[in-house]
Protein backbone atom coordinates (compact mmCIF):
# COMPACT_ATOMS: atom_id res chain seq x y z
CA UNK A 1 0.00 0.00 0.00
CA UNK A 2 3.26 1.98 0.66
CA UNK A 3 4.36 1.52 -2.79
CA UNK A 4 1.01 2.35 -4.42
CA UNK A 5 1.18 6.06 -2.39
CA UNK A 6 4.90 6.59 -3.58
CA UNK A 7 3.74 5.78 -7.00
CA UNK A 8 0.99 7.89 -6.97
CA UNK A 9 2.74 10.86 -5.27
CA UNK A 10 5.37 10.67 -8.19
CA UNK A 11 2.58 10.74 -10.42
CA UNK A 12 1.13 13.94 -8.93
CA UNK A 13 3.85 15.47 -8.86
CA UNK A 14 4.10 14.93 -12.91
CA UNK A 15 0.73 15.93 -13.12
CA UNK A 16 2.20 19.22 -11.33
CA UNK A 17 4.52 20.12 -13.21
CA UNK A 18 2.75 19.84 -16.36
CA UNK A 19 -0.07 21.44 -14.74
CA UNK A 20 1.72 24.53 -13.94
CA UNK A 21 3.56 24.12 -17.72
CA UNK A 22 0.26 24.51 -19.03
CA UNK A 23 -0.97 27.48 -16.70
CA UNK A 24 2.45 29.43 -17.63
CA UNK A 25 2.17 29.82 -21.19
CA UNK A 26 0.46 32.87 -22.40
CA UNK A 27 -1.69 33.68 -25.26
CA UNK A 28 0.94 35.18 -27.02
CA UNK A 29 3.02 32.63 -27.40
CA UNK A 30 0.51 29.63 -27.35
CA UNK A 31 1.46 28.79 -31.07
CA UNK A 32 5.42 28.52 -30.48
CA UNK A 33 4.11 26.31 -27.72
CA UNK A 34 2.08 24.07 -29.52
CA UNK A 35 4.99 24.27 -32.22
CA UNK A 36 7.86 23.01 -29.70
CA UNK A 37 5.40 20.31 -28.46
CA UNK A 38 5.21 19.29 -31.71
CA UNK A 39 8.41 18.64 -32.24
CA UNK A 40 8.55 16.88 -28.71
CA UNK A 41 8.50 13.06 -28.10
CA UNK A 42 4.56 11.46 -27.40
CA UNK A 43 4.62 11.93 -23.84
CA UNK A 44 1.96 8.89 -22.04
CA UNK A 45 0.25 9.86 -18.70
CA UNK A 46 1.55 7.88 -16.09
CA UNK A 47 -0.57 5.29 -14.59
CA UNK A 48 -0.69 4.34 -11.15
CA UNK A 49 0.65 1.03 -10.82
CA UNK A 50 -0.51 -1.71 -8.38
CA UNK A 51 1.76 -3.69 -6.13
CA UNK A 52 2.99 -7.32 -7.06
CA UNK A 53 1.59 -10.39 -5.00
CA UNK A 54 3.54 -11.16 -1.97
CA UNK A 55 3.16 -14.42 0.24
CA UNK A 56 3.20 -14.35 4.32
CA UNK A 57 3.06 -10.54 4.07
CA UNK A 58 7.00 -10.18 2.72
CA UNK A 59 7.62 -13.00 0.05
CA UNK A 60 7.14 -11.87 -3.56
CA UNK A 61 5.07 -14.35 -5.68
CA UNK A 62 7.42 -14.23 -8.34
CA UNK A 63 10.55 -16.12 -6.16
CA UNK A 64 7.18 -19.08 -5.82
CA UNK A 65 6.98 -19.03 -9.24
CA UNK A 66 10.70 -19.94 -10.17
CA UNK A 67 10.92 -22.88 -7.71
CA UNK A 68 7.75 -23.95 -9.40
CA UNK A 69 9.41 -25.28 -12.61
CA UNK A 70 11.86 -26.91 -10.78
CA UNK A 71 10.60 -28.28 -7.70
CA UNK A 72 7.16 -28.15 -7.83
CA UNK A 73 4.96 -26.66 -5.31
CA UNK A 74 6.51 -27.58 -2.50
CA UNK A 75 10.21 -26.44 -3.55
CA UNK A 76 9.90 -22.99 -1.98
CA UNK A 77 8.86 -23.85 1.77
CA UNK A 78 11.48 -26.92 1.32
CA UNK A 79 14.13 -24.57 0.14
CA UNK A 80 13.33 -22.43 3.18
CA UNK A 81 13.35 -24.88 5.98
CA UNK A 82 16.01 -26.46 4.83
CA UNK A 83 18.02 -23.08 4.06
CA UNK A 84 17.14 -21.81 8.01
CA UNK A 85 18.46 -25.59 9.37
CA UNK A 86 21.22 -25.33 8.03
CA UNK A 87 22.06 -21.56 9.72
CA UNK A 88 21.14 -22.18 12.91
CA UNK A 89 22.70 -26.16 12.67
CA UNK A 90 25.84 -24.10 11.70
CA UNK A 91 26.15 -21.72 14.22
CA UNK A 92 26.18 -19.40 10.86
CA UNK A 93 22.88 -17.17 12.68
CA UNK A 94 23.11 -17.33 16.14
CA UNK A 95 20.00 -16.80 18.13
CA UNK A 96 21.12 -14.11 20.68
CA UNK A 97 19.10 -11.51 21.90
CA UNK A 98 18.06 -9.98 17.92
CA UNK A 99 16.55 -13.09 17.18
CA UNK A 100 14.00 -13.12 19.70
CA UNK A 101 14.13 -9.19 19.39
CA UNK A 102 12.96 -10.28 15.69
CA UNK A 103 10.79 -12.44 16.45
CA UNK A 104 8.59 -10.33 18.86
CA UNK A 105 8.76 -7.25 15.65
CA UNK A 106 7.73 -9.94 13.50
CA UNK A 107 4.41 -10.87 15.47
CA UNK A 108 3.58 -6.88 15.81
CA UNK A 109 4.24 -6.45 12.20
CA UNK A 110 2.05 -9.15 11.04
CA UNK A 111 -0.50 -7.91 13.73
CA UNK A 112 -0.59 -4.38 12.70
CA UNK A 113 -0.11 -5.87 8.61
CA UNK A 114 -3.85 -7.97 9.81
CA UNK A 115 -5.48 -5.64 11.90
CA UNK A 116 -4.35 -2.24 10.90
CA UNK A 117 -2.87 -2.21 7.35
CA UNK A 118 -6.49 -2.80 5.67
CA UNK A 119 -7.85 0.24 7.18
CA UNK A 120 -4.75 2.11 6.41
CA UNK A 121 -4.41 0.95 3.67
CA UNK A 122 -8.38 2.03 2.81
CA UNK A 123 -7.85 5.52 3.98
CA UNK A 124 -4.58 5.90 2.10
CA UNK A 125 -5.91 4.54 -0.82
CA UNK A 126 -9.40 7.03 -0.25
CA UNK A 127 -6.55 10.09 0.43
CA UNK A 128 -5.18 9.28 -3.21
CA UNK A 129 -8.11 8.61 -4.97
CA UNK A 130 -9.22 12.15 -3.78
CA UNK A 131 -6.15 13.72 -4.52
CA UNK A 132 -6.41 11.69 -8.25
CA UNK A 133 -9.86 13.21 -8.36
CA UNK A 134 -9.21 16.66 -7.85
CA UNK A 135 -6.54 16.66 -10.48
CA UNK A 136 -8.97 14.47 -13.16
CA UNK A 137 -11.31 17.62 -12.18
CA UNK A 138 -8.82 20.60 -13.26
CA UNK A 139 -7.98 18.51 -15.98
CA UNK A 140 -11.52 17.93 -17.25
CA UNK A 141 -12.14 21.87 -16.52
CA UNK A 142 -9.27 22.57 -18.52
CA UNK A 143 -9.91 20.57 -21.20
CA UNK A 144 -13.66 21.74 -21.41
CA UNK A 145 -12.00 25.66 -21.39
CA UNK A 146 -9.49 25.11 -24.26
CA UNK A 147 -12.99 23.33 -26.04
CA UNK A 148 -14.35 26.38 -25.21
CA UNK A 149 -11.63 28.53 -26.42
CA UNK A 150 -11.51 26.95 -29.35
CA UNK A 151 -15.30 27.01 -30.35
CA UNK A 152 -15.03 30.70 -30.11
CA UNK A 153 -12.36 30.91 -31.98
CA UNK A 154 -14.06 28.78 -34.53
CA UNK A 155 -16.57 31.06 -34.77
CA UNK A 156 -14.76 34.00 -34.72
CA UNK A 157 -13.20 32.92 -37.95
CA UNK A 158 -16.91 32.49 -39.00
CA UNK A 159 -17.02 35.91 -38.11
CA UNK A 160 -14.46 36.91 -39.92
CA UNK A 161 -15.61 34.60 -43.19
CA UNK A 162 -18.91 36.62 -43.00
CA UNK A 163 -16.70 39.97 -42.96
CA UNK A 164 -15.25 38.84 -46.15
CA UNK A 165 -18.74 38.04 -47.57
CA UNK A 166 -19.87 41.54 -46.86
CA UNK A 167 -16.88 43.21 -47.88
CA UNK A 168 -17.03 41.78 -51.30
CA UNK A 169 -21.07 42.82 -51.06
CA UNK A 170 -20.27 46.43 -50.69
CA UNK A 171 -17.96 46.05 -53.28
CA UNK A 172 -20.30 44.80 -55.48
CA UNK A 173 -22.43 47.80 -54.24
CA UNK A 174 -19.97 50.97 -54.87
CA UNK A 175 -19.39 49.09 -58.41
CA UNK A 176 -22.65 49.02 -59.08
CA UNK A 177 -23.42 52.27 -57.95
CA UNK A 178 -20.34 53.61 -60.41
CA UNK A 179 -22.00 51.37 -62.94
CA UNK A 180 -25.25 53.23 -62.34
CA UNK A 181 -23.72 57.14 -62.31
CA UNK A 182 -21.83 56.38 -65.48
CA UNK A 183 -24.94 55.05 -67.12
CA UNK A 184 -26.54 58.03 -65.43
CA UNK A 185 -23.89 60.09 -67.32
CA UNK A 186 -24.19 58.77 -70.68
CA UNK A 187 -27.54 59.50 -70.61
CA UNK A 188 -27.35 62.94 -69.40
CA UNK A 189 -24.53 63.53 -72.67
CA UNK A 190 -26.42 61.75 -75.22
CA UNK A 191 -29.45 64.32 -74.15
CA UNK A 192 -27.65 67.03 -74.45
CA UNK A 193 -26.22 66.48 -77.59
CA UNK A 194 -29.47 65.32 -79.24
CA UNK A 195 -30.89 68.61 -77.69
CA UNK A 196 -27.92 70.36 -79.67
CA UNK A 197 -28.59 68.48 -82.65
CA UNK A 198 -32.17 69.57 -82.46
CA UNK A 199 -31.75 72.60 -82.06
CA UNK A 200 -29.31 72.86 -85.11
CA UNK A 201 -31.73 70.61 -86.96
CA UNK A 202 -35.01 72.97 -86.25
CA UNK A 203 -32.71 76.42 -86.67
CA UNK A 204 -31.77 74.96 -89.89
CA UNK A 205 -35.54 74.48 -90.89
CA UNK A 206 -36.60 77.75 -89.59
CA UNK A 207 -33.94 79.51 -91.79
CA UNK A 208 -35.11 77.47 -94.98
CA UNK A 209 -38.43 78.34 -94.40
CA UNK A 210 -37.69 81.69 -93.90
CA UNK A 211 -35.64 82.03 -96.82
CA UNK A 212 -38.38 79.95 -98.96
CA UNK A 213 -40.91 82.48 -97.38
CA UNK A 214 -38.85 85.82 -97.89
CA UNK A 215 -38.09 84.07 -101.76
CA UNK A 216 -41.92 83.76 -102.25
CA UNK A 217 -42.44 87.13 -101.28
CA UNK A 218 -40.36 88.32 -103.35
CA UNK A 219 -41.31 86.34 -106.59
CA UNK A 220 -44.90 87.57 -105.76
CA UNK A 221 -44.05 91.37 -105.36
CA UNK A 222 -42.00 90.84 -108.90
CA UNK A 223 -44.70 89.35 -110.64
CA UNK A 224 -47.37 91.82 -109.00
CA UNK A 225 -45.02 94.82 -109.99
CA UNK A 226 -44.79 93.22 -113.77
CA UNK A 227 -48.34 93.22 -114.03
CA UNK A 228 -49.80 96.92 -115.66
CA UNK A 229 -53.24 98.18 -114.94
CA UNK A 230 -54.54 96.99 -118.34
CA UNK A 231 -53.50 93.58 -117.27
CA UNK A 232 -54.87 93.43 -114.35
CA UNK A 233 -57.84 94.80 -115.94
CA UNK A 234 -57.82 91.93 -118.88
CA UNK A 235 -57.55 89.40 -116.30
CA UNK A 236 -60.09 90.72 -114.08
CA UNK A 237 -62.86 90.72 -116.68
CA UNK A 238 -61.54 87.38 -118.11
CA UNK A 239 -62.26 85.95 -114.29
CA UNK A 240 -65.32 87.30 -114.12
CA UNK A 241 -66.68 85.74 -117.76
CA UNK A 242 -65.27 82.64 -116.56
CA UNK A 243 -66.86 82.67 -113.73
CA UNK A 244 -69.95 83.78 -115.66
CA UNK A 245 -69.74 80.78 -117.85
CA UNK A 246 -69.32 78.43 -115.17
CA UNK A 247 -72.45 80.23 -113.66
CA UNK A 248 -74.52 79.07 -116.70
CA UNK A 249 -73.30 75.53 -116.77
């Protein structure tokens, strides 16, 4: 249980320094940032691990294991009596006063590893679950902030697409617009000139008829003045039996 809180403090204090990686870089230079992790190896978030099986509170399962193959499944405890027989046979560990020393921190170890070291070992493992919490909950908070960031910047470069949109719009407007004065202008020009061209056209018409009028009078007042009393007097009389004769009829 030791082993699983030394793990999981190493592991926090990862989580801490990345943590306070992350809170330290700025806006400003988020994108060299994200460019340097980049370039950076895949980094894995540690795991806690969980301790190997042990026998009689001490023995690692694995040391079992190997005298499996070879001596079956009694080899281990064989190995072991045999191994302490042969010490104390040989004089090679004495029992003085440390053995029995041993023997008695032996009993209160395995006492306290019976009685005490499940709850311990359920209100260390409580302690590190609620320290693992709190960090899975600035994690999840961060990660649901940077979501966050990055939806509105999503749709601030909507934003901005739609600025483009209307920017080519009112260009589209001002050219239409200048499309529209210098239609507008070509109008007023081709009235003007056809009111020119008018007017030259009906001056010239009012001088020919003038002229034809002033040419008639003139033809008229010749002839009249050509014409002598005793014309004028033949003719008269010559209407008049004309008319006389046409009376009749």
């Amino acid at each position: 249980m030791l082993s699983r809180a030394l793990i999981s403090g190493q592991n926090a204090r990862a989580l801490m320094v990345l943590g306070s990686r992350a809170t330290a870089t700025s806006a400003s230079n988020s994108s060299a940032v994200q460019t340097a992790e980049q370039n950076l190896p895949e980094f894995r978030r540690p795991v806690r691990g969980e301790p190997g099986k042990v026998r009689l509170g001490f023995i690692p399962e694995e040391w079992f294991q190997f005298f499996y193959k070879k001596t079956g499944v009694t080899g281990p405890y064989t190995f072991a009596f045999t191994l302490s027989t042969y010490l104390v046979s040989k004089e090679i560990y004495v029992m003085e006063h440390e053995y029995y020393n041993t023997l008695s921190l032996a009993i209160i170890w395995i006492a306290g590893v019976k009685f005490i070291g499940p709850k311990l070992a359920a209100a260390l493992d409580k302690e590190i679950d609620e320290f693992e919490d709190s960090w899975n909950k600035g994690r999840e908070f961060e990660k649901e902030y940077l979501a966050g960031a990055i939806e509105t910047e999503k749709k601030l470069q909507w934003g901005m697409e739609g600025q483009e949109v209307l920017l080519q719009a009112k260009r589209e407007n001002v050219a239409l617009q200048l499309e529209a004065d210098y239609r507008q202008r070509l109008f007023t020009a081709y009235t003007e000139v056809k009111k020119r061209l008018d007017f030259q056209a009906e001056k010239q018409n009012i001088e020919r008829r003038i002229a034809q009028k002033n040419l008639v009078d003139w033809v008229v007042a010749k002839v009249r003045a050509s014409i002598t009393p005793d014309q004028e007097k033949q003719n008269i009389d010559k209407c008049i039996s004309d008319l006389a004769g046409l009376a009749r009829a």
